[in-house]
C-alpha atoms as a PDB file:
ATOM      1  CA  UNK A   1      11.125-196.995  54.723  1.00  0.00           C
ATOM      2  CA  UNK A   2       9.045-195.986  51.485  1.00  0.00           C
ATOM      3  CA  UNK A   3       6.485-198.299  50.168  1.00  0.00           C
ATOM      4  CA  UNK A   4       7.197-198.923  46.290  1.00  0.00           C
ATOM      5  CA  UNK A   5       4.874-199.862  44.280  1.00  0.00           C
ATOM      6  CA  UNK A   6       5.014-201.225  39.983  1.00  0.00           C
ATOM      7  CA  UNK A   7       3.126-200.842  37.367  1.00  0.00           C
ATOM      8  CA  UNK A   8       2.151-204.326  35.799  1.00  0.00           C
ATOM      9  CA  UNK A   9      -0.392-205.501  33.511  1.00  0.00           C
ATOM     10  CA  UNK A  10      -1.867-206.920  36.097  1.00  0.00           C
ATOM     11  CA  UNK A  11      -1.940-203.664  38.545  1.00  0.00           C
ATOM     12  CA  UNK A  12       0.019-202.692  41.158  1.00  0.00           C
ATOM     13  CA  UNK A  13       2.921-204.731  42.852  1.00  0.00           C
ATOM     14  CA  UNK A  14       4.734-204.121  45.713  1.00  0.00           C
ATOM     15  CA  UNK A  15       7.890-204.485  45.998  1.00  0.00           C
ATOM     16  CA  UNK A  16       8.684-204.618  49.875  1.00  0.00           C
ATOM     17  CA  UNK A  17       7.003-207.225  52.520  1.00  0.00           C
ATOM     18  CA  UNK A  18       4.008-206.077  53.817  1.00  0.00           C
ATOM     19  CA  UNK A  19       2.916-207.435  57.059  1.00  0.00           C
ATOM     20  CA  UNK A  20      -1.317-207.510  57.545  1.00  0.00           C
ATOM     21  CA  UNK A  21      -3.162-208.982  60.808  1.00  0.00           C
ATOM     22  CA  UNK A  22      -7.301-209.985  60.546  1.00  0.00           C
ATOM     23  CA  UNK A  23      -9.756-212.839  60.304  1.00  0.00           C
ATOM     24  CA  UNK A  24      -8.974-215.322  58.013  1.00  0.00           C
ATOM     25  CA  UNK A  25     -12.098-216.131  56.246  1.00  0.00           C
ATOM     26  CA  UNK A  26     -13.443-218.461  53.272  1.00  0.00           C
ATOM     27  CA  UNK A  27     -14.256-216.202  50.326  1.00  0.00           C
ATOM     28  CA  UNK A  28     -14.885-218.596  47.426  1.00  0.00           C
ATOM     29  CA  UNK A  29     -16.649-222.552  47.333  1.00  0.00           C
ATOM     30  CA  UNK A  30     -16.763-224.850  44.635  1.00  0.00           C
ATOM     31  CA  UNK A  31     -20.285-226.231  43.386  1.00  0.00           C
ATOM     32  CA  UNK A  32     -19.690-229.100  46.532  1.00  0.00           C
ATOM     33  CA  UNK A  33     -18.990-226.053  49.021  1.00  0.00           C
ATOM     34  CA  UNK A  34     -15.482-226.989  49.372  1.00  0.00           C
ATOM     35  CA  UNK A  35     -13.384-223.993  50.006  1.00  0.00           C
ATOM     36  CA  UNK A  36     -11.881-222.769  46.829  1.00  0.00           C
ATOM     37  CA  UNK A  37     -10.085-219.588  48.613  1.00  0.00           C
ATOM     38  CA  UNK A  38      -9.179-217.532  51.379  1.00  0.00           C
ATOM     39  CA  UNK A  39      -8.633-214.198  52.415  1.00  0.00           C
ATOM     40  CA  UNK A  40      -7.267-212.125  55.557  1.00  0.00           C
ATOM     41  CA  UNK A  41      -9.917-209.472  56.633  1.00  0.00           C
ATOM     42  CA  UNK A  42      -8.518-206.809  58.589  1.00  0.00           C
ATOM     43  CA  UNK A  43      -9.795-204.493  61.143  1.00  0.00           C
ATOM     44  CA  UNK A  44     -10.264-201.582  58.457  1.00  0.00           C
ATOM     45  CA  UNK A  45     -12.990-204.229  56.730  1.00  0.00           C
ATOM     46  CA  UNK A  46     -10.309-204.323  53.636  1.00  0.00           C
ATOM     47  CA  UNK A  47     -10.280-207.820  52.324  1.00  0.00           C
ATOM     48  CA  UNK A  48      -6.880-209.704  50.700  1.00  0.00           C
ATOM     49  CA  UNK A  49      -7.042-212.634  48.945  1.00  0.00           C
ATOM     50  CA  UNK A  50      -4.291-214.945  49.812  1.00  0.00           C
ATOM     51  CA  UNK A  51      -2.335-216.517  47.122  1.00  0.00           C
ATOM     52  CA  UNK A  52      -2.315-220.155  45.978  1.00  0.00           C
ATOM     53  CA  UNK A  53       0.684-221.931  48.328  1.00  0.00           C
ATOM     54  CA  UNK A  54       1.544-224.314  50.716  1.00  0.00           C
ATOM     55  CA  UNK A  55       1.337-221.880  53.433  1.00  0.00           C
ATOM     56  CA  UNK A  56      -2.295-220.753  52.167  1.00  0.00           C
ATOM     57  CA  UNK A  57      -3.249-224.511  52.593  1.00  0.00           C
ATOM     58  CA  UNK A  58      -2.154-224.132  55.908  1.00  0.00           C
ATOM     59  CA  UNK A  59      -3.967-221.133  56.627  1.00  0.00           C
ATOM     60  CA  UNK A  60      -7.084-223.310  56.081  1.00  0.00           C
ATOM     61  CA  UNK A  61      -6.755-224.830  59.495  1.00  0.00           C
ATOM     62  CA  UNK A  62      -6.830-221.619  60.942  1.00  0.00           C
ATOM     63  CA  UNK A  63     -10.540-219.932  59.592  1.00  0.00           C
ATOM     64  CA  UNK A  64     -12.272-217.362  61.553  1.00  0.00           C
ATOM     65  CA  UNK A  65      -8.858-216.915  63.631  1.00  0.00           C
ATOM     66  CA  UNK A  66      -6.737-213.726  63.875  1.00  0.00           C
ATOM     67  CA  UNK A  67      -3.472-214.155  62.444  1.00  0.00           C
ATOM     68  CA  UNK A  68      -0.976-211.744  61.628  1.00  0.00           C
ATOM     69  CA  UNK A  69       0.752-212.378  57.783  1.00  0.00           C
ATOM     70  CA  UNK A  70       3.844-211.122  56.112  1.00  0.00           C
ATOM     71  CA  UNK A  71       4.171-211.148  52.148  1.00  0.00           C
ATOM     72  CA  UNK A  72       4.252-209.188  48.879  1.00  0.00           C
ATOM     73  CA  UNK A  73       1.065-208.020  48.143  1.00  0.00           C
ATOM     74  CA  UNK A  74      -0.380-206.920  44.820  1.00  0.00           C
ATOM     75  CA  UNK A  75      -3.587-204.982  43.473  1.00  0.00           C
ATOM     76  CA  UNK A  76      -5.440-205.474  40.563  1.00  0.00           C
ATOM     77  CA  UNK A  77      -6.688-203.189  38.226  1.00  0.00           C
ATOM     78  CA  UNK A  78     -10.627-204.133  38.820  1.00  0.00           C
ATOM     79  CA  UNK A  79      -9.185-203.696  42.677  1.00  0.00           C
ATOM     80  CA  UNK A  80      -8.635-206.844  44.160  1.00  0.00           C
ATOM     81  CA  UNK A  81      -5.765-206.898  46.818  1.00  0.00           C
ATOM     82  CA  UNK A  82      -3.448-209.977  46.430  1.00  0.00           C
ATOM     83  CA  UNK A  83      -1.149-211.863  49.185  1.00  0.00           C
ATOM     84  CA  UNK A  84       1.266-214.317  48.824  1.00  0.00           C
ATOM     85  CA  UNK A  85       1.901-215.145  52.129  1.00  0.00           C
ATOM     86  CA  UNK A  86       5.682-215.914  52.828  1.00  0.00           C
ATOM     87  CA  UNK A  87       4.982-216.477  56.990  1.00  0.00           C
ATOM     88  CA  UNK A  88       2.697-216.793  59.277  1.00  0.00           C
ATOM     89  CA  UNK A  89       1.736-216.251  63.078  1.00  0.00           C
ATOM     90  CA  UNK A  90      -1.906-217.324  64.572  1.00  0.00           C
ATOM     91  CA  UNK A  91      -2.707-214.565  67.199  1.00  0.00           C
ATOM     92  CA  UNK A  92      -4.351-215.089  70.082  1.00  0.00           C
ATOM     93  CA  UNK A  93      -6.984-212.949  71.403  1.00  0.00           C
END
């Protein structure tokens, strides 16, 4: 299956489900040190930042955890990798 990506103004899209496993880990706190967002951080020490959702708010629960995540992922142009995570799976190790 090919991988195919768009051109947006916002960078690259794909356009198939992409399926990632890592660490989820906090990435950005607001000025109380809440967590603002999250990312998965896979083995390859790439980082994507996981979409806004209902499903990222329950990806909170699971910090510093492997997990394995399926969803469309998207890359900006200042090179930023996007998920919006569409499900889920907590590994275990």
């Amino acid at each position: 299956m090919e991988l195919v990506e768009v051109l947006t103004t916002e960078g690259k899209v794909t356009t198939e489900l992409t399926t990632l496993r890592g660490l989820i880990l906090p990435v950005e706190w607001d000025e109380r040190g809440a967590i603002r967002s999250i990312a998965v951080s896979t083995n390859s020490e790439e980082e994507y930042l996981i979409d806004e959702s209902p499903l990222a708010d329950e990806l909170l629960a699971f910090l510093r955890l492997r997990v394995k995540v399926r969803g469309s992922m998207r890359e900006k142009e200042n090179g930023k990798k996007f998920i919006t995570v569409e499900k889920y799976e907590v590994l275990e190790d």
